[in-house]
C-alpha atoms as a PDB file:
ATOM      1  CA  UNK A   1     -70.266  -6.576  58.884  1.00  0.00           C
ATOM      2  CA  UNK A   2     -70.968 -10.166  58.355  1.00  0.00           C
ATOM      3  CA  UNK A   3     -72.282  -9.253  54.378  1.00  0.00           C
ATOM      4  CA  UNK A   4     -69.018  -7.397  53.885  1.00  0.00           C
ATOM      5  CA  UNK A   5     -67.057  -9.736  55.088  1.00  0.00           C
ATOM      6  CA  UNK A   6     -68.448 -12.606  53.045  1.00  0.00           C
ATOM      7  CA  UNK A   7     -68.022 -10.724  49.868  1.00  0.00           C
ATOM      8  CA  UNK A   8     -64.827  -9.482  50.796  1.00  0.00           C
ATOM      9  CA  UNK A   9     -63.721 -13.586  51.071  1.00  0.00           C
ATOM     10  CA  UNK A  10     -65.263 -14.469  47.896  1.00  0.00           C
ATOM     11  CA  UNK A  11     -63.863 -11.879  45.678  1.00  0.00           C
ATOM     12  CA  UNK A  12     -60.146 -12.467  47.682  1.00  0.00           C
ATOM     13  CA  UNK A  13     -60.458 -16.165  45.874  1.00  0.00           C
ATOM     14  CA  UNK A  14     -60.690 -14.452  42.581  1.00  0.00           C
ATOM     15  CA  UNK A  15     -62.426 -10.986  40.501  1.00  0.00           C
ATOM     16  CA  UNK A  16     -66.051 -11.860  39.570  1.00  0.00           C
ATOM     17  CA  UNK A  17     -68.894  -9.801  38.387  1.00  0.00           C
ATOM     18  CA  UNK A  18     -72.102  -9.193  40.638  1.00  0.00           C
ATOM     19  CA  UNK A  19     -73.772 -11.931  38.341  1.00  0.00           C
ATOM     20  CA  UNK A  20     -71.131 -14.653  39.459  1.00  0.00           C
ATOM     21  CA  UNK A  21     -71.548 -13.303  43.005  1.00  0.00           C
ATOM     22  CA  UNK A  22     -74.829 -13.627  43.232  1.00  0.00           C
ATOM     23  CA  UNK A  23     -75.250 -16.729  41.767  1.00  0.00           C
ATOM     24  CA  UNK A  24     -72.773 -18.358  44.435  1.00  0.00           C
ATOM     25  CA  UNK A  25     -74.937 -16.957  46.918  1.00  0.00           C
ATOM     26  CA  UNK A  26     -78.619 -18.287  45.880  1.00  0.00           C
ATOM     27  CA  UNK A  27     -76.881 -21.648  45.267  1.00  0.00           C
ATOM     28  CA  UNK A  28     -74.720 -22.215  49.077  1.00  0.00           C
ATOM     29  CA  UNK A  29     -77.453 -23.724  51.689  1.00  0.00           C
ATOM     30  CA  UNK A  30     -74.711 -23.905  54.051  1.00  0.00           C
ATOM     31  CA  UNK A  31     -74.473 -20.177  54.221  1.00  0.00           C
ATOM     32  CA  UNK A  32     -75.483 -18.948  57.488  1.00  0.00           C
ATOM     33  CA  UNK A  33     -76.764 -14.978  56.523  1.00  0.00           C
ATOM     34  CA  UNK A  34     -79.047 -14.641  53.732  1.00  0.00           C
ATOM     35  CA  UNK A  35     -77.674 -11.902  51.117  1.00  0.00           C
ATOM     36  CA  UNK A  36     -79.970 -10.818  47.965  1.00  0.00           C
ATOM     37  CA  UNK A  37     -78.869  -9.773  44.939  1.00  0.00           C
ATOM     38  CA  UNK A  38     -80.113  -6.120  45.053  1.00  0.00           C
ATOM     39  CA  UNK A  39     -78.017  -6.168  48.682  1.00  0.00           C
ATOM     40  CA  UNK A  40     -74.988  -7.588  47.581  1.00  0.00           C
ATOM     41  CA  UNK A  41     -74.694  -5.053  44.744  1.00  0.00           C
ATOM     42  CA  UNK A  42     -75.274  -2.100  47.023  1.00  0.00           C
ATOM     43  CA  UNK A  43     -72.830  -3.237  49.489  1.00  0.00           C
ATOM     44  CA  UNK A  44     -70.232  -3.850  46.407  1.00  0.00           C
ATOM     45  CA  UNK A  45     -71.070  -0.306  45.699  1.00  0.00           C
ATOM     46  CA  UNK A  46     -70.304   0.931  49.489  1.00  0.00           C
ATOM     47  CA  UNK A  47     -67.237  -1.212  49.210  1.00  0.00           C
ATOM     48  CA  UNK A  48     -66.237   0.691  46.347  1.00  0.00           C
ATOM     49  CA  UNK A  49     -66.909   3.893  48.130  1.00  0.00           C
ATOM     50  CA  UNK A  50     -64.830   2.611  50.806  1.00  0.00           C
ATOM     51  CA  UNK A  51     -61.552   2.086  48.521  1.00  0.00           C
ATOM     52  CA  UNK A  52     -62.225  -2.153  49.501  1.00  0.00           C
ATOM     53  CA  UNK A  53     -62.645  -2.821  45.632  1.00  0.00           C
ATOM     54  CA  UNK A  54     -62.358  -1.552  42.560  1.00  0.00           C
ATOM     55  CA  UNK A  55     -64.188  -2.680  39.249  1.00  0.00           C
ATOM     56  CA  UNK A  56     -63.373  -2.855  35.621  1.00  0.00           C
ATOM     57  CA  UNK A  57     -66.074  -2.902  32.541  1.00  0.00           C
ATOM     58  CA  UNK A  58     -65.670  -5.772  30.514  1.00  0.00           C
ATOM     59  CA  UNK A  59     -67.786  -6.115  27.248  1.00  0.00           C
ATOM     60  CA  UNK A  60     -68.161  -9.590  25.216  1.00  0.00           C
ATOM     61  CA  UNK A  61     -69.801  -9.225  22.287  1.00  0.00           C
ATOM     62  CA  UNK A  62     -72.884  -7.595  22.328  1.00  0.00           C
ATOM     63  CA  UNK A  63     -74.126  -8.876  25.317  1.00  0.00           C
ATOM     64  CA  UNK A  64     -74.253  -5.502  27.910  1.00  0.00           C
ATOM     65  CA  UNK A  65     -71.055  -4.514  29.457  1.00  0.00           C
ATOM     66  CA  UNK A  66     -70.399  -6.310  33.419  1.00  0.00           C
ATOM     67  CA  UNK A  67     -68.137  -5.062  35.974  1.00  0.00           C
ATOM     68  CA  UNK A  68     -65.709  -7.467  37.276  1.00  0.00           C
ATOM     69  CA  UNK A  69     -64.773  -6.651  41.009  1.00  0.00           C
ATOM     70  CA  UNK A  70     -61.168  -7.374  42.589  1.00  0.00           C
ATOM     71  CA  UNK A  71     -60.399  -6.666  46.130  1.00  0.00           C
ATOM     72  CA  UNK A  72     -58.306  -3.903  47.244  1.00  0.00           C
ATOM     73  CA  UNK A  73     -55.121  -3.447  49.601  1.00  0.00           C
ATOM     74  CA  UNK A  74     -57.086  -1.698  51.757  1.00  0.00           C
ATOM     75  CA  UNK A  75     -59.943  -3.733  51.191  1.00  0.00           C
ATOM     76  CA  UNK A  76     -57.738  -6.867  52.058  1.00  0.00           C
ATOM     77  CA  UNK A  77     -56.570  -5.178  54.907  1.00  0.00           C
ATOM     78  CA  UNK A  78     -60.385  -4.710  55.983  1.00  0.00           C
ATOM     79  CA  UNK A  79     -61.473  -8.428  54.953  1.00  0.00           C
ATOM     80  CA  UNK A  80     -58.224  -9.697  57.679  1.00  0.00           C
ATOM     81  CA  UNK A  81     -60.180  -6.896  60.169  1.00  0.00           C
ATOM     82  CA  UNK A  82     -63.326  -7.824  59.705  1.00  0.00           C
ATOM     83  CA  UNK A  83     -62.463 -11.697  59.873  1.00  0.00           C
ATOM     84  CA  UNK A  84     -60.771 -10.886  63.647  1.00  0.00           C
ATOM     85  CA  UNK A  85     -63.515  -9.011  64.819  1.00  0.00           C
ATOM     86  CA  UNK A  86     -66.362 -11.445  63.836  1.00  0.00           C
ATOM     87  CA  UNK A  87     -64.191 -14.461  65.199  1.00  0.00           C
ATOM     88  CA  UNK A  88     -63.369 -12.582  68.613  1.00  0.00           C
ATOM     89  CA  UNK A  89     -67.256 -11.800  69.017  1.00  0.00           C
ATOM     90  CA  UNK A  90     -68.535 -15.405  67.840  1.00  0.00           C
ATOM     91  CA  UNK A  91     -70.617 -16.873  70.667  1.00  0.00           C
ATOM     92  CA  UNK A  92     -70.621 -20.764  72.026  1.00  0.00           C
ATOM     93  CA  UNK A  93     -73.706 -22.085  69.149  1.00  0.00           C
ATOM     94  CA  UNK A  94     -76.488 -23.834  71.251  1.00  0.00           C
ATOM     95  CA  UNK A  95     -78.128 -26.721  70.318  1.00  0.00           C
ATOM     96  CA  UNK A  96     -80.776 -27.583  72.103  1.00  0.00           C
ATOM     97  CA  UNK A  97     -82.556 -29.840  69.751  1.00  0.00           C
ATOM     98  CA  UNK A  98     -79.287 -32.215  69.473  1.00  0.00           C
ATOM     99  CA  UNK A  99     -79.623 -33.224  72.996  1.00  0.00           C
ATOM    100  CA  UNK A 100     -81.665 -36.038  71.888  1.00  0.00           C
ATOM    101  CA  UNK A 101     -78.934 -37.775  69.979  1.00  0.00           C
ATOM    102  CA  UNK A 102     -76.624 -38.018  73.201  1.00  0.00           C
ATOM    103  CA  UNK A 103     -79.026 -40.546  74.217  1.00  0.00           C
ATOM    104  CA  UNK A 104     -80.531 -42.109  70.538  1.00  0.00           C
ATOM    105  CA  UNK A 105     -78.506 -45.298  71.634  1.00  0.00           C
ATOM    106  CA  UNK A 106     -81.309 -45.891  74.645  1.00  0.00           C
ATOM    107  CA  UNK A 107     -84.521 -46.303  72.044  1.00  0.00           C
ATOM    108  CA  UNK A 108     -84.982 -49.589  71.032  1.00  0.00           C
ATOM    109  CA  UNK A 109     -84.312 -50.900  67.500  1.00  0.00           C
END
């Protein structure tokens, strides 16, 4: 759920190809779910199954043709879904580690 939806918010910014997907993926360390590049094309494919997105073939040149992905009505409609269920299930985070810095003031300089 929490694959789909992250796609689903990226592609509502703007259409990209898998390439431009994947490339925002391997380079945001704040992301909290790892998503490969073989995964996130075979959940773009489900998606498309789905009715969430649609893709068009765009050719430059004669470099390979890419599919640029845009997000559905439905598939909007599911992103808004999906964003309501994962924030209605998201638990209180724990920290234990971060205790220590209630009390960093105590150690001497």
């Amino acid at each position: 759920m929490e694959k789909k939806l992250l796609l689903l918010g990226y592609l509502l910014s703007h259409s990209m190809h898998g390439y431009q997907l994947s490339q925002i993926l391997q380079h945001s360390p704040g992301l909290p779910i790892t998503l490969t590049k073989p995964n996130a094309y075979r959940l773009l494919g489900s998606m498309e199954s789905d009715g969430w997105v649609t893709y068009r073939e765009e050719q430059e040149g004669n470099r390979p043709s890419r599919r640029g992905y845009t997000v559905t009505d439905e598939g909007e409609a599911a992103f808004y879904r999906l964003l309501r269920e994962n924030l209605s299930a998201c638990p209180t985070p724990e920290f234990p580690a971060a205790v220590g810095f209630d009390f960093i003031h105590a150690l001497p300089a």
